[in-house]
N, C-alpha and C. Protein backbone atom coordinates (compact mmCIF):
# COMPACT_ATOMS: atom_id res chain seq x y z
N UNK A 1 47.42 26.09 21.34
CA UNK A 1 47.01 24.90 22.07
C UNK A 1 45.78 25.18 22.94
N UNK A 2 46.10 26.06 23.49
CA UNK A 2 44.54 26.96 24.61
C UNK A 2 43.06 26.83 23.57
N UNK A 3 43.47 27.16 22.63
CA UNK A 3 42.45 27.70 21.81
C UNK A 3 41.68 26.75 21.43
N UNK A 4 42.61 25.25 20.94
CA UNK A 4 42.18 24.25 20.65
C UNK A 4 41.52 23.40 21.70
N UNK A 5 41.86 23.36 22.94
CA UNK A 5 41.11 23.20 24.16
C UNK A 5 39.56 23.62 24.34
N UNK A 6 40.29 24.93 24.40
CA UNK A 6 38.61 25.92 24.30
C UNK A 6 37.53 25.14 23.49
N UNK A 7 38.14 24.97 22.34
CA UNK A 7 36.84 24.48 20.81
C UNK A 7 36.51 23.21 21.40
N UNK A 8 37.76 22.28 21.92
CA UNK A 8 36.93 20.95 22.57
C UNK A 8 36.07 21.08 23.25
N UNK A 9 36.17 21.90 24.54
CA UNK A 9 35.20 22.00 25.53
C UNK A 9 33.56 22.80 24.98
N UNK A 10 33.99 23.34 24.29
CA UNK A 10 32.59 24.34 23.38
C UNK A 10 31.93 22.96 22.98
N UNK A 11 32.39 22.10 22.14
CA UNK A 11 32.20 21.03 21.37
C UNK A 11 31.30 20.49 22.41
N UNK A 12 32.11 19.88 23.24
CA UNK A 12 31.55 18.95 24.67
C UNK A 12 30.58 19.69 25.25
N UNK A 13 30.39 20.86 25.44
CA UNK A 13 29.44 21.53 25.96
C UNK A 13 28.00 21.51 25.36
N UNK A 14 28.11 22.10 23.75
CA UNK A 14 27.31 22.13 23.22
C UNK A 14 26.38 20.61 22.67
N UNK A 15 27.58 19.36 23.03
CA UNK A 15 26.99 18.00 22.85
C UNK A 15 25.98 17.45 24.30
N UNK A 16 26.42 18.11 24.88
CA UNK A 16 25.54 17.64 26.16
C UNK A 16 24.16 18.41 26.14
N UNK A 17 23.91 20.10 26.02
CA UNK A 17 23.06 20.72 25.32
C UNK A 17 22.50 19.72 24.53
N UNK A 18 22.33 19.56 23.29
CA UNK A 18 21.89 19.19 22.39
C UNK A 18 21.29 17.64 23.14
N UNK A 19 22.22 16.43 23.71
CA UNK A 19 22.11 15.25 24.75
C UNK A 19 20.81 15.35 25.43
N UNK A 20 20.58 16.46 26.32
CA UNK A 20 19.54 16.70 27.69
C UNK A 20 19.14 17.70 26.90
N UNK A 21 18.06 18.29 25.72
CA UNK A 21 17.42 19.32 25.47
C UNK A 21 15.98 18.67 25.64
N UNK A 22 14.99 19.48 26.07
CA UNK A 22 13.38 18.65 25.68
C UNK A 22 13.30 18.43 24.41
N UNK A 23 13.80 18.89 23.65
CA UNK A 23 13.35 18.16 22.42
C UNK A 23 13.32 16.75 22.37
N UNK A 24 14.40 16.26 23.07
CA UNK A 24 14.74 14.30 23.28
C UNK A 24 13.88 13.59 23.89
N UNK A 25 12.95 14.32 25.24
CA UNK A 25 12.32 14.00 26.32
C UNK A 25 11.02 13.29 25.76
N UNK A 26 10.10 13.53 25.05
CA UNK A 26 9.35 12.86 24.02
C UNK A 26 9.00 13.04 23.08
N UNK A 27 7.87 12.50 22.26
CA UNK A 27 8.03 12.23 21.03
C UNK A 27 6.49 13.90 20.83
N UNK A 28 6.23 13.93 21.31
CA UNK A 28 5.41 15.62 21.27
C UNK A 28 6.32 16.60 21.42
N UNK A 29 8.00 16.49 22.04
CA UNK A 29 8.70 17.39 21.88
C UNK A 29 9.41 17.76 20.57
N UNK A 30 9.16 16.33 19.87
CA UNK A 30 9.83 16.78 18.59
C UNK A 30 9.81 17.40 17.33
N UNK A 31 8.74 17.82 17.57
CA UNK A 31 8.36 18.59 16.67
C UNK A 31 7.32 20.24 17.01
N UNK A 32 7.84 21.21 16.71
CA UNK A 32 7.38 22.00 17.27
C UNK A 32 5.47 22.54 16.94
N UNK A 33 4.83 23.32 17.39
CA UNK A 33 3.27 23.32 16.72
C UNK A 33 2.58 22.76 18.31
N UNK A 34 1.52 23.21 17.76
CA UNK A 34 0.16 22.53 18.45
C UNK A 34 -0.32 20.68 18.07
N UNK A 35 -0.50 20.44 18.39
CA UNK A 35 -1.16 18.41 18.07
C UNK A 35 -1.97 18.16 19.38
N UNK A 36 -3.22 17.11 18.76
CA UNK A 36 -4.09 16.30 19.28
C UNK A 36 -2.75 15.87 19.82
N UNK A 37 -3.25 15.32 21.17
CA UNK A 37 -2.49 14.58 22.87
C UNK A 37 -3.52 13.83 23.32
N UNK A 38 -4.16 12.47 23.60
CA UNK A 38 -4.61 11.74 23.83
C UNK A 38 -5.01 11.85 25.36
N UNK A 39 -6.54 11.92 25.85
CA UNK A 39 -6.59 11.90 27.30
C UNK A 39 -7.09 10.81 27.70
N UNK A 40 -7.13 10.50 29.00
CA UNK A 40 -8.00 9.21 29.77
C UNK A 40 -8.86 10.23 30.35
N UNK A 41 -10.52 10.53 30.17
CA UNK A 41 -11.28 10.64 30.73
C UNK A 41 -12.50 10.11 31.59
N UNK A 42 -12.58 10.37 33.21
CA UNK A 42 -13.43 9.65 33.86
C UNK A 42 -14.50 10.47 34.66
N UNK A 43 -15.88 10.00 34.36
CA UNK A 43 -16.30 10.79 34.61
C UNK A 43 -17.47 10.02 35.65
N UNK A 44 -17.62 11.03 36.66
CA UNK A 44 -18.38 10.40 38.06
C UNK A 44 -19.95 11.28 38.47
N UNK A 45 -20.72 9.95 38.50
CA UNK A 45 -22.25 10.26 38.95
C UNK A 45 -22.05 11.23 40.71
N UNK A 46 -21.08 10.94 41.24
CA UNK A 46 -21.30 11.81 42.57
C UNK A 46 -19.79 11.62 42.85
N UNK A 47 -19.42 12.35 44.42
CA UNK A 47 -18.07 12.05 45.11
C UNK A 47 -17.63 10.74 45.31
N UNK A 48 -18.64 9.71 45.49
CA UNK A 48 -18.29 8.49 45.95
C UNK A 48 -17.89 7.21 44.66
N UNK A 49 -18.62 8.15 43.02
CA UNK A 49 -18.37 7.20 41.98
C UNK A 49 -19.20 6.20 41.88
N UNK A 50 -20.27 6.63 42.31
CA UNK A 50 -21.34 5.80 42.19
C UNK A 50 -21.73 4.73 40.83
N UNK A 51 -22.12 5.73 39.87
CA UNK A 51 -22.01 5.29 38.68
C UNK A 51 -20.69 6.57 38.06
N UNK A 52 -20.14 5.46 36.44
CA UNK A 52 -18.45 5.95 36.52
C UNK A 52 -18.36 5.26 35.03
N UNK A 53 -17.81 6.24 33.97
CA UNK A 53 -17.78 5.54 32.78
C UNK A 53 -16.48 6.60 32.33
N UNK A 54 -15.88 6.18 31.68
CA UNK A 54 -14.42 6.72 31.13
C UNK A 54 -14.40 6.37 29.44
N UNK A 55 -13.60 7.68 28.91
CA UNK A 55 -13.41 7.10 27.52
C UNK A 55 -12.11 8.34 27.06
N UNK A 56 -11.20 7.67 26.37
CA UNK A 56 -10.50 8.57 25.42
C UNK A 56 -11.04 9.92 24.44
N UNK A 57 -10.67 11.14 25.18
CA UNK A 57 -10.62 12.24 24.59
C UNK A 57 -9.30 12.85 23.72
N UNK A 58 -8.96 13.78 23.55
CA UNK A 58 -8.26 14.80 22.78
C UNK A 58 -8.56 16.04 23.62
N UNK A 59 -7.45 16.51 23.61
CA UNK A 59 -6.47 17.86 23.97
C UNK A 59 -5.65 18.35 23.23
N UNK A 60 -5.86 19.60 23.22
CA UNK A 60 -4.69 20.14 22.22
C UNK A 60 -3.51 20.67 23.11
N UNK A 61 -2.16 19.84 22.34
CA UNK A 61 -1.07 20.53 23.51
C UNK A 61 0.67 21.14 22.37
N UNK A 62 0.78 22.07 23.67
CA UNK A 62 1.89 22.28 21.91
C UNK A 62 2.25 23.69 22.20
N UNK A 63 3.08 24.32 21.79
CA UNK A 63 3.58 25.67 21.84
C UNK A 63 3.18 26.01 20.65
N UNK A 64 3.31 27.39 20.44
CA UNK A 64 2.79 28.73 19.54
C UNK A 64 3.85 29.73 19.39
N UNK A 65 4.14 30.23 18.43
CA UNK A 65 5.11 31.60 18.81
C UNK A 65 4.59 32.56 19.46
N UNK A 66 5.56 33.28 20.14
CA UNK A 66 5.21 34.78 20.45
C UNK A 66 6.31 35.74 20.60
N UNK A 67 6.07 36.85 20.73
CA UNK A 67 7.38 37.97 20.59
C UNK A 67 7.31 38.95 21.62
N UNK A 68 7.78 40.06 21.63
CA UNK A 68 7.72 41.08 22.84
C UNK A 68 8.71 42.07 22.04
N UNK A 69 8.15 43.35 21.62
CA UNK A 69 9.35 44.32 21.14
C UNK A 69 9.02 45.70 21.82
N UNK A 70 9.70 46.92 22.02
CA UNK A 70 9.34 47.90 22.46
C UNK A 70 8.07 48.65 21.19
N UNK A 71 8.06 49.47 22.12
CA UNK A 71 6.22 50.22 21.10
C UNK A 71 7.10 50.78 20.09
N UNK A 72 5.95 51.48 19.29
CA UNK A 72 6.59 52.11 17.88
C UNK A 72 6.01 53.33 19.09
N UNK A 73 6.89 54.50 18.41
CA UNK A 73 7.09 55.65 18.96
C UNK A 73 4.88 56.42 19.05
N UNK A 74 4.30 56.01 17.97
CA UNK A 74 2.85 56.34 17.94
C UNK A 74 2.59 55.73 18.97
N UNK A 75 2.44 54.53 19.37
CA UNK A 75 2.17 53.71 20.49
C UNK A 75 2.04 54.32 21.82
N UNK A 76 3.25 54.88 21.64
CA UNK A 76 3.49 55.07 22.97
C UNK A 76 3.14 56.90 23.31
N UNK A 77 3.00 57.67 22.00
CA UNK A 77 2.16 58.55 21.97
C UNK A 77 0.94 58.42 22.40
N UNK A 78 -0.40 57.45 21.36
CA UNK A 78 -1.23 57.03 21.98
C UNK A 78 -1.97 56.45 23.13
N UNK A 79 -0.53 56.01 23.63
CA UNK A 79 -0.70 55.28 25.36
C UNK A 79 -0.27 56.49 26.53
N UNK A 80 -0.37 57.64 26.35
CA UNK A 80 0.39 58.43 27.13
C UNK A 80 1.89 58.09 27.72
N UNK A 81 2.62 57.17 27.27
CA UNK A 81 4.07 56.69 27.26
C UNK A 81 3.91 55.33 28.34
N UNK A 82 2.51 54.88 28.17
CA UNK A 82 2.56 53.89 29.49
C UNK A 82 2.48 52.57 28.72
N UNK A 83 2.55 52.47 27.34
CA UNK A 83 2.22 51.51 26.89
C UNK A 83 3.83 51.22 25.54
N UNK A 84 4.67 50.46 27.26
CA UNK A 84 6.26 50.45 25.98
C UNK A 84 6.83 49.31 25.53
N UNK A 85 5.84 48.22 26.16
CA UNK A 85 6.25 47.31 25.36
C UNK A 85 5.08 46.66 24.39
N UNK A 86 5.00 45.91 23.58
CA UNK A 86 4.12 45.44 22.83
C UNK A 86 4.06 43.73 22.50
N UNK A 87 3.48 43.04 22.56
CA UNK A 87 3.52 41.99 22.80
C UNK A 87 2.69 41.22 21.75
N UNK A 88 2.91 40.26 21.28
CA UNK A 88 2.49 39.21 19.80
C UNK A 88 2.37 38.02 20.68
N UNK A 89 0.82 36.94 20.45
CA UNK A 89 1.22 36.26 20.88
C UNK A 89 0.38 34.93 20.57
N UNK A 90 0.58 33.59 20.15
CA UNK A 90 -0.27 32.87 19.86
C UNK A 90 -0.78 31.55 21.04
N UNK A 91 -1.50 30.76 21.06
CA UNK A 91 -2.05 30.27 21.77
C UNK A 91 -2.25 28.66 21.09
N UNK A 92 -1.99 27.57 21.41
CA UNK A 92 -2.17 26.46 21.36
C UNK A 92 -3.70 25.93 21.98
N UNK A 93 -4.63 25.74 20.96
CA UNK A 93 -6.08 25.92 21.26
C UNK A 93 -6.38 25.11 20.35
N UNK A 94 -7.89 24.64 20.56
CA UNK A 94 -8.74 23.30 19.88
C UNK A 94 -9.33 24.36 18.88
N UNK A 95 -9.38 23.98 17.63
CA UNK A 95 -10.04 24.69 16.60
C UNK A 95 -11.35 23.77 15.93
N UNK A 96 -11.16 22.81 16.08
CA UNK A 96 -12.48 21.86 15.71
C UNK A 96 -12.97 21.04 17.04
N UNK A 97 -13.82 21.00 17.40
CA UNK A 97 -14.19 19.53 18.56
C UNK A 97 -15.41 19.01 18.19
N UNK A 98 -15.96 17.81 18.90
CA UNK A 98 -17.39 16.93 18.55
C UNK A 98 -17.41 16.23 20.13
N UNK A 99 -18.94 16.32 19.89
CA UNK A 99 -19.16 16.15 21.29
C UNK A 99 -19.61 14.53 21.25
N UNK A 100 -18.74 13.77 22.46
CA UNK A 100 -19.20 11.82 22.41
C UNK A 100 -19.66 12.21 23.58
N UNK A 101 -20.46 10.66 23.47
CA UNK A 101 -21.02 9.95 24.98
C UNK A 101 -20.65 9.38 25.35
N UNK A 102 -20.37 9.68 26.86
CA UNK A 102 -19.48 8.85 28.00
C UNK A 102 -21.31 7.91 28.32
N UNK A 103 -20.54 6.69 28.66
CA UNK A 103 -21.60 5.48 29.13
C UNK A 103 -21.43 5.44 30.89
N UNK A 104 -22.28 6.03 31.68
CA UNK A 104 -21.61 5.57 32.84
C UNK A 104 -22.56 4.44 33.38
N UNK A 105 -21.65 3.62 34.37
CA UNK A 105 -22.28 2.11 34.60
C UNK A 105 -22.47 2.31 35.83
N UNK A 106 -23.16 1.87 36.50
CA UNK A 106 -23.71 2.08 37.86
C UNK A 106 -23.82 0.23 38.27
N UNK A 107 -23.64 -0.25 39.34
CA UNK A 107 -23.17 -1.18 40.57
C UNK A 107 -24.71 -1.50 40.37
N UNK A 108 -24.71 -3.11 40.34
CA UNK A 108 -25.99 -3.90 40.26
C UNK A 108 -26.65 -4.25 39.18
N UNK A 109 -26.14 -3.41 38.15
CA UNK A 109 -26.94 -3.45 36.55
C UNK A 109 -27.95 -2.75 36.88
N UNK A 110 -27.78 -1.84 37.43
CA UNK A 110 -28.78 -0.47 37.56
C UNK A 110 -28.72 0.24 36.29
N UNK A 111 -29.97 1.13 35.77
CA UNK A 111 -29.61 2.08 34.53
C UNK A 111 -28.33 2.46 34.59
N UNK A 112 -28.24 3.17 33.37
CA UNK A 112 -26.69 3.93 33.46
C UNK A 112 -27.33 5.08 32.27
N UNK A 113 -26.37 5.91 32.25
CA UNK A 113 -26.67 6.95 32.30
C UNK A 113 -25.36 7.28 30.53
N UNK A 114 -26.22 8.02 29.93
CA UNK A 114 -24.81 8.70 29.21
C UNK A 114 -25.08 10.21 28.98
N UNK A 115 -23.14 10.39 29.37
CA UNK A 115 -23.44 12.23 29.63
C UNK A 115 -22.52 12.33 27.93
N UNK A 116 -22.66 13.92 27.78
CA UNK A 116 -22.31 13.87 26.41
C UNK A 116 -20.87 15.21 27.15
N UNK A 117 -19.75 14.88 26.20
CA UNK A 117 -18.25 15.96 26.50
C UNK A 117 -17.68 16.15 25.24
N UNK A 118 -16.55 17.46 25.30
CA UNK A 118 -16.11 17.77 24.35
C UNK A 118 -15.16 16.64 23.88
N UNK A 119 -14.08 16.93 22.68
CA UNK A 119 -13.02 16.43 22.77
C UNK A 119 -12.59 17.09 21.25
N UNK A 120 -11.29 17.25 21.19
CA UNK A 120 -10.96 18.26 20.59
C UNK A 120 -10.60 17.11 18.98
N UNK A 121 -10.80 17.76 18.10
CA UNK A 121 -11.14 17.00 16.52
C UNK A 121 -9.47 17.80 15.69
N UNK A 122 -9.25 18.79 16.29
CA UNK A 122 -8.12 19.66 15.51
C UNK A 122 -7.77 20.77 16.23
N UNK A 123 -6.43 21.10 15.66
CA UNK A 123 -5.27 21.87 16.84
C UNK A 123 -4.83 23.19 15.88
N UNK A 124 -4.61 24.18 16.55
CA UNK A 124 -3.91 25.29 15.93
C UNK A 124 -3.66 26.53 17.03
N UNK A 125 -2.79 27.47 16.18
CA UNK A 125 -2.07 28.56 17.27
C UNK A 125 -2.98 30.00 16.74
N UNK A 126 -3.67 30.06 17.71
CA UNK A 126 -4.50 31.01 17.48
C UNK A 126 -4.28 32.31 18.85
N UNK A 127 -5.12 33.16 18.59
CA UNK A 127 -5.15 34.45 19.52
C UNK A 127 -5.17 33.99 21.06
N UNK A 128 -4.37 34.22 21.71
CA UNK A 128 -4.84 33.72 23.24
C UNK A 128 -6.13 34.72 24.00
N UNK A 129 -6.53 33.55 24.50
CA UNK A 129 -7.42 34.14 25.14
C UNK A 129 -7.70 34.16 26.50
N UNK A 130 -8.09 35.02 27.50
CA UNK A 130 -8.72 34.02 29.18
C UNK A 130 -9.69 32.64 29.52
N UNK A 131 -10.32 32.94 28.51
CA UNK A 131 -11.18 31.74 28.48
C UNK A 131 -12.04 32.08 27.44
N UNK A 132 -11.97 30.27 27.27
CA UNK A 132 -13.54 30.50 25.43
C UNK A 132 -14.33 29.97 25.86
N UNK A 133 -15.01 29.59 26.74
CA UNK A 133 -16.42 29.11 27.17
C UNK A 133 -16.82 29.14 28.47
């Protein structure tokens, strides 16, 4: 009878898990990978927003695998024994982009101005890096 208890509560447990996991939370959680994510970009002639023009970009957003195992025994030969763990790891990064023009409008029908920005065209899990530009 205990036992059969137990399996209910495992059951119930593991249904609430599964209930509240991010995977449910949205629709970019459901599927695992990197994907284009839609931005609102605004972009300003000074602090005050003088002139101010906005347009839909792309971001790449998304998880990547990665791993962590201890060194192979050379490794850690080669590292004088300081190097024991080893680490794999990919990066959710823009692999294609094209550069648009933001229109900015300036107060009075004054010129306006267009600045040119990235925005990302395609997504993938590549080498991480500190920074690519």
């Amino acid at each position: 009878m205990s036992q059969s208890i137990s399996h209910i509560c495992l059951l119930a447990l593991m249904s609430l898990l599964l209930l509240f996991s991010p995977l449910g939370w949205s629709k970019e959680g459901q599927t695992p990978g990197c994907h284009l994510y839609p931005i609102n970009v605004t972009i300003r002639s000074d602090r005050r927003g003088t002139c101010k023009g906005t347009h839909l970009a792309y971001a790449c957003v998304g998880y990547c695998e990665s791993s962590a195992f201890p060194s192979r025994y050379s490794v850690l030969v080669a590292s004088n024994f300081t190097h024991n763990i080893t680490s794999a790891s990919r990066c959710c990064t823009i692999s294609k982009d094209a550069k648009v023009k933001v229109r900015l409008d300036c107060p009075q029908g004054r010129h306006y101005d267009e600045i040119e920005i990235l925005t990302a065209k395609a997504c993938r899990c590549d080498m991480c890096r500190k920074s690519r530009y």
